[in-house]
C-alpha atoms as a PDB file:
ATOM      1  CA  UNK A   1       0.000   0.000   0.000  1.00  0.00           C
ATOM      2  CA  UNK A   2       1.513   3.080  -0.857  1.00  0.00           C
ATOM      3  CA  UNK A   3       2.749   6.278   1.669  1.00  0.00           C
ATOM      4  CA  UNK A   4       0.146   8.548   0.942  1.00  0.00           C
ATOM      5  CA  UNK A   5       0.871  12.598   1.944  1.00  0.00           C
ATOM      6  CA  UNK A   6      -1.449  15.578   1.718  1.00  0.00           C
ATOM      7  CA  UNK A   7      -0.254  19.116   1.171  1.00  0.00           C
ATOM      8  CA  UNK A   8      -2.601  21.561   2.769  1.00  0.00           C
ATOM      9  CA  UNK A   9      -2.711  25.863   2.236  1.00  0.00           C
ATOM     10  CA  UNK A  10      -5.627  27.904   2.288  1.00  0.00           C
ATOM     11  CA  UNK A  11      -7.377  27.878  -0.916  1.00  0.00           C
ATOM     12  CA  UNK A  12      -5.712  24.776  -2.797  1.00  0.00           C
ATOM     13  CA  UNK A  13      -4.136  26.812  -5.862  1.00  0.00           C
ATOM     14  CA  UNK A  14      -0.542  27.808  -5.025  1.00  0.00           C
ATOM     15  CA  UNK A  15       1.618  26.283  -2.533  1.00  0.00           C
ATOM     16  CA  UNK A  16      -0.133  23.071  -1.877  1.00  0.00           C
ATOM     17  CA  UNK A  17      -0.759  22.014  -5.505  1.00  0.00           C
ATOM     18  CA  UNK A  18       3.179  23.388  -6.423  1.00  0.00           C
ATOM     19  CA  UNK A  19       3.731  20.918  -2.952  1.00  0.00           C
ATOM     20  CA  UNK A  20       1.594  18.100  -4.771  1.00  0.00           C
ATOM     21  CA  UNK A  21       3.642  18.344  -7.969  1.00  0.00           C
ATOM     22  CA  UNK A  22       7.286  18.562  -6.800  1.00  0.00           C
ATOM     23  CA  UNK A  23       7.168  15.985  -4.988  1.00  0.00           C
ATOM     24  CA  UNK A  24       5.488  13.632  -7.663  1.00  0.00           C
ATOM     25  CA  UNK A  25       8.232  14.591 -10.064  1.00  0.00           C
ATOM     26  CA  UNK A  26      10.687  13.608  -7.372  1.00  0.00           C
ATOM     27  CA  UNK A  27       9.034  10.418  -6.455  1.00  0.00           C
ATOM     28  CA  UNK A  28       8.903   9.408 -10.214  1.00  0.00           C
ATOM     29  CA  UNK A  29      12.740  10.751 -10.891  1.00  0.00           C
ATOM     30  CA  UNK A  30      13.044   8.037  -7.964  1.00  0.00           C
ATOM     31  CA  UNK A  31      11.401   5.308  -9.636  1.00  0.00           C
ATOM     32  CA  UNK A  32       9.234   5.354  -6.424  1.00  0.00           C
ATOM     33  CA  UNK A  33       5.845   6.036  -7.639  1.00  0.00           C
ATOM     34  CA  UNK A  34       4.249   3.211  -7.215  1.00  0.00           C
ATOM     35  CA  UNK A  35       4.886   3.447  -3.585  1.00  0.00           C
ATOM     36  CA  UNK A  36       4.466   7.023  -2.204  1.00  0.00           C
ATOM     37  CA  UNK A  37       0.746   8.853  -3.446  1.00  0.00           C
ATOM     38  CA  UNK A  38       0.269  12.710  -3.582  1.00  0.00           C
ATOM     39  CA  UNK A  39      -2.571  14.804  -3.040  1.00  0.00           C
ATOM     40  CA  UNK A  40      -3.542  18.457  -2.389  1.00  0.00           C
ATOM     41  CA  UNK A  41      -6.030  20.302  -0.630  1.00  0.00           C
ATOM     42  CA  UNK A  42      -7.042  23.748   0.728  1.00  0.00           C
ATOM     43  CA  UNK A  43      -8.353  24.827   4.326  1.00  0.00           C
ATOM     44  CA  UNK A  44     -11.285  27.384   2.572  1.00  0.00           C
ATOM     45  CA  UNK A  45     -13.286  26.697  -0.001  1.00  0.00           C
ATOM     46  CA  UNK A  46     -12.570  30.013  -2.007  1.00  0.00           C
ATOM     47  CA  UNK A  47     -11.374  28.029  -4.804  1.00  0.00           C
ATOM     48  CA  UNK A  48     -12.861  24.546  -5.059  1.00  0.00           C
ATOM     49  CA  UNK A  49     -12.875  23.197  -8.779  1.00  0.00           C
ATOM     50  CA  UNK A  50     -10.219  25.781  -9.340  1.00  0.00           C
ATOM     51  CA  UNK A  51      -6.965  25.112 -11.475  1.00  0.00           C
ATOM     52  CA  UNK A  52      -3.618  26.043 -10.154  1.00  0.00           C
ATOM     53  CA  UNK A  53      -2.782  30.009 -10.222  1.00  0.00           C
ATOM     54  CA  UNK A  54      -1.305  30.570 -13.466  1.00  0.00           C
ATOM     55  CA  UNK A  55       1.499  32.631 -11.880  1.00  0.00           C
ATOM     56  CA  UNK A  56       2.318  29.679  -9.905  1.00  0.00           C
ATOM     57  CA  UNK A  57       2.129  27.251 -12.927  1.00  0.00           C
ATOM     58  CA  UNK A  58       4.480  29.737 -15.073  1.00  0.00           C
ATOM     59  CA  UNK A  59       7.173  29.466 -11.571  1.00  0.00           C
ATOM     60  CA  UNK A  60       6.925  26.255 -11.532  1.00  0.00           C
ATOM     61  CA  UNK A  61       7.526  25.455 -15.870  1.00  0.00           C
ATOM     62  CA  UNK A  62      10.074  28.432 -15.590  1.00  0.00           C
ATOM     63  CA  UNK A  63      11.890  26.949 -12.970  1.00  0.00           C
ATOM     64  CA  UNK A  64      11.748  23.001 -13.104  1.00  0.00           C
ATOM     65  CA  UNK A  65      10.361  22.480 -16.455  1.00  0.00           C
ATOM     66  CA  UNK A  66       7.034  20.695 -14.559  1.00  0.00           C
ATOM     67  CA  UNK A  67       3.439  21.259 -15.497  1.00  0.00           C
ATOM     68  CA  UNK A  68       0.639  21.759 -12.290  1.00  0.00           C
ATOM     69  CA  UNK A  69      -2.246  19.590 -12.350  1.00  0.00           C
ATOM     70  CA  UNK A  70      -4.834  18.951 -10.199  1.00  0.00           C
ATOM     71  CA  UNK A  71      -8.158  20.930  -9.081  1.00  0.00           C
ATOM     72  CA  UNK A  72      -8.485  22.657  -5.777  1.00  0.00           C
ATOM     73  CA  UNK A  73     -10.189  21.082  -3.434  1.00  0.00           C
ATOM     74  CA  UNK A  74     -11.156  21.575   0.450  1.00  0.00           C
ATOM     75  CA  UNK A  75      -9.244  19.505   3.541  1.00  0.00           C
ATOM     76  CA  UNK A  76     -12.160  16.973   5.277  1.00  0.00           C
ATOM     77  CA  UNK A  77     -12.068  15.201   8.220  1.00  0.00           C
ATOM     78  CA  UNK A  78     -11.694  11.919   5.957  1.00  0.00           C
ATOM     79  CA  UNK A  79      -8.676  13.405   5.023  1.00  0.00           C
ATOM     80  CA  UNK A  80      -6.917  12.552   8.585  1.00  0.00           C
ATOM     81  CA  UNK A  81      -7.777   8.601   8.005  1.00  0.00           C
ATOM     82  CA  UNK A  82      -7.110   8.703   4.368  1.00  0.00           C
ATOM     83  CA  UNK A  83      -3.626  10.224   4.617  1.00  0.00           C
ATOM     84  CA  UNK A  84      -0.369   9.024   6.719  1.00  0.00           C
ATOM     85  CA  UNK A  85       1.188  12.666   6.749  1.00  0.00           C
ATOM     86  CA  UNK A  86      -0.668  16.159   6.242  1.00  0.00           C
ATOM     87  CA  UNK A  87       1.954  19.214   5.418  1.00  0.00           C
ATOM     88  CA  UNK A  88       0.951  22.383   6.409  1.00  0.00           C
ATOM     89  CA  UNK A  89       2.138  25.162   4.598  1.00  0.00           C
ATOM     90  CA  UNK A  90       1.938  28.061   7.463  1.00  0.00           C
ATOM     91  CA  UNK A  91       1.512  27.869  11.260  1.00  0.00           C
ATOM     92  CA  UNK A  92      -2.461  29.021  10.612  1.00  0.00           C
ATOM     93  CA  UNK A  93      -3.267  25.864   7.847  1.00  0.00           C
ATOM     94  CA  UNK A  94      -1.654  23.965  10.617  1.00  0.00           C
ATOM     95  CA  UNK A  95      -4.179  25.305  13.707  1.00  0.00           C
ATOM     96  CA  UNK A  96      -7.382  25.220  11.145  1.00  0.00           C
ATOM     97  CA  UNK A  97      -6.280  21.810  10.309  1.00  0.00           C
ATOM     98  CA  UNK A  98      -5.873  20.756  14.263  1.00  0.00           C
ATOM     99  CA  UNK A  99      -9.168  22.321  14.774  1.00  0.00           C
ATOM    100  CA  UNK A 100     -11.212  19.777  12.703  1.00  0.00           C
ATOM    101  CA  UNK A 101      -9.348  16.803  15.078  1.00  0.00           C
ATOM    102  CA  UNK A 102     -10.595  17.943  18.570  1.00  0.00           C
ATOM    103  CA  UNK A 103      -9.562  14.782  20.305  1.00  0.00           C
ATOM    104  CA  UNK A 104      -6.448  15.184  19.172  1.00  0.00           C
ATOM    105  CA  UNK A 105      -5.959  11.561  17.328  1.00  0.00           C
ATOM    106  CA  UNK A 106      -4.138  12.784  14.185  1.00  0.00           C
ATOM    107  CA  UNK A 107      -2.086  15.488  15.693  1.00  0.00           C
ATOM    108  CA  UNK A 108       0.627  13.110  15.290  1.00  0.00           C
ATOM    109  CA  UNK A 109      -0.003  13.263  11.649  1.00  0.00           C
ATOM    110  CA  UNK A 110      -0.176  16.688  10.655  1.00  0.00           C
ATOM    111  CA  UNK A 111       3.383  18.564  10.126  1.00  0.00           C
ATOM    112  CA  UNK A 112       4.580  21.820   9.029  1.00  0.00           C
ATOM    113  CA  UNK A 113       6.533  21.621   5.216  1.00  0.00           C
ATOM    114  CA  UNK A 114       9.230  23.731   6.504  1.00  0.00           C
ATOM    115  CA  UNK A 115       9.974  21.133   8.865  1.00  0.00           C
ATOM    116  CA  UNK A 116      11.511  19.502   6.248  1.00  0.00           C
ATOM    117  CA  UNK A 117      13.726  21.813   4.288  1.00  0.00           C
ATOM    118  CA  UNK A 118      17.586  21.420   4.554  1.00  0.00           C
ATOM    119  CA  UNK A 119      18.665  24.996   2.542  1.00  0.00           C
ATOM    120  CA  UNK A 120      16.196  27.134   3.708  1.00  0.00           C
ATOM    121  CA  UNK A 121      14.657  28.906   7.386  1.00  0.00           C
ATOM    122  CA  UNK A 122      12.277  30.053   7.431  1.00  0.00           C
ATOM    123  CA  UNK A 123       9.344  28.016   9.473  1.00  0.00           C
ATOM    124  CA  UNK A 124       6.446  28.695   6.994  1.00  0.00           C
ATOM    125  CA  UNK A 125       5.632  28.709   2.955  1.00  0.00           C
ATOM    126  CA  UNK A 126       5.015  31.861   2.673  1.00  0.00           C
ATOM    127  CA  UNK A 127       1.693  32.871   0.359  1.00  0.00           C
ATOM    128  CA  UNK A 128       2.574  34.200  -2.976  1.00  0.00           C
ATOM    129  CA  UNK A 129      -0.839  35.422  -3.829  1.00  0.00           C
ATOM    130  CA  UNK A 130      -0.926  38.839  -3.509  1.00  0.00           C
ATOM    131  CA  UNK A 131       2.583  39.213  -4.663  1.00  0.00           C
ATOM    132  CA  UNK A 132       4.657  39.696  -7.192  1.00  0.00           C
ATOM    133  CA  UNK A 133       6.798  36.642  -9.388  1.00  0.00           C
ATOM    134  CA  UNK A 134       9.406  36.813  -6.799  1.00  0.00           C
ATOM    135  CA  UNK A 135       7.144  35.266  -4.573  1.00  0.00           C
ATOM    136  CA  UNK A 136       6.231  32.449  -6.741  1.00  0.00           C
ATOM    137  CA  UNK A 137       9.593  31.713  -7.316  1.00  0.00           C
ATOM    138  CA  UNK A 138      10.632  31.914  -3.535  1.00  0.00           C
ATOM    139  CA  UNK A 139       7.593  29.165  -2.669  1.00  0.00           C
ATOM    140  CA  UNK A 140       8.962  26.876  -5.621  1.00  0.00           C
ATOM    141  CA  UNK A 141      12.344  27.295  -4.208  1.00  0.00           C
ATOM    142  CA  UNK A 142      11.370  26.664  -0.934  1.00  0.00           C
ATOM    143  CA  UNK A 143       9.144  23.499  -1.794  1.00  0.00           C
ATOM    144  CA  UNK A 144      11.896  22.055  -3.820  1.00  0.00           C
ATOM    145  CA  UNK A 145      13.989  21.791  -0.994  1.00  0.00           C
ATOM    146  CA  UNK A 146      11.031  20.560   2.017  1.00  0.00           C
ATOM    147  CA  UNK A 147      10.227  18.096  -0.992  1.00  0.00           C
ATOM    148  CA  UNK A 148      13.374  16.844  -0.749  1.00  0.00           C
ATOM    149  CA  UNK A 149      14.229  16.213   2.594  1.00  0.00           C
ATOM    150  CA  UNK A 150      10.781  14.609   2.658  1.00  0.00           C
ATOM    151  CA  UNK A 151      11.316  12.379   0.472  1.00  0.00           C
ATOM    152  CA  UNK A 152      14.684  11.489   2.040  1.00  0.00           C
ATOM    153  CA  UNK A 153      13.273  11.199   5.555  1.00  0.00           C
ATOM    154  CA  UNK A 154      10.759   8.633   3.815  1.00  0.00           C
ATOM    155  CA  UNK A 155      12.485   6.719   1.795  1.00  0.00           C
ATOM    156  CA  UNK A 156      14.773   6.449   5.454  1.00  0.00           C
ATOM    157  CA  UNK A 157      12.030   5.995   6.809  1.00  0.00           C
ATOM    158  CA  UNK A 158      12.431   8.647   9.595  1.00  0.00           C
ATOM    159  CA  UNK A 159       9.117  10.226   9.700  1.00  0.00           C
END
């Protein structure tokens, strides 16, 4: 049964989805897709049905040749059973996330992306929306590197 991760940000069209792909380009430049699953979602349902951001889609072709697929969508409770780890991209997708599990059961599962980065500081994804290209480019920067180190810590099996 394959490792199956959700990316989680707040309306499912920038960071998660640019999550989502990078890390199913790495786990197929692995050879390892048969064994770790990706998926994306968003903590609001501004966007449901909603393509990736263009702006994001253009960062992401510009700067690792990859295409963004997938449709936003919003987090639900299923989501905790159906998933072995949920990456948050800020500290408030994290809370809202917690918030649906009140008894606390899939705390355990729910982890913030930056956790994972090996280049990079900061402690959040920051949200490129309402900025400019360098912002898009930062996130796919960013993502590159928590992709990596996740993938590393599960192929280790570390997580």
């Amino acid at each position: 049964m394959p490792y199956k991760l959700l990316f989680v940000c707040l309306g499912n069209i920038c960071r998660s989805p640019s999550a989502e792909n990078i890390m199913s380009h790495l786990i197929d430049q692995a050879g390892l897709s048969g064994s770790i699953f990706c998926d994306s979602a968003g903590t609001s349902s501004y966007h449901i049905g909603s393509p990736p951001d263009r702006r994001m889609s253009a960062a992401a072709t510009a700067k690792l040749g990859i295409q963004l697929r997938g449709r936003a969508r919003q987090f639900a409770k299923s989501d905790f059973q159906e998933f072995d780890l949920i990456l948050a991209m800020d500290q408030d997708n994290y809370n809202d996330i917690l918030t649906l599990d009140p008894t606390g059961k899939y705390h355990g599962k729910v982890r913030l992306m930056c956790e994972f980065c090996t280049q990079h500081n900061l402690k959040e994804v920051p949200d490129p929306y309402y900025g400019g290209v360098e912002g898009f480019n930062q996130v796919i920067d960013l993502l590159v590197d928590a992709c990596e180190g996740l993938l590393e810590k599960i192929t280790k099996q570390q997580i």
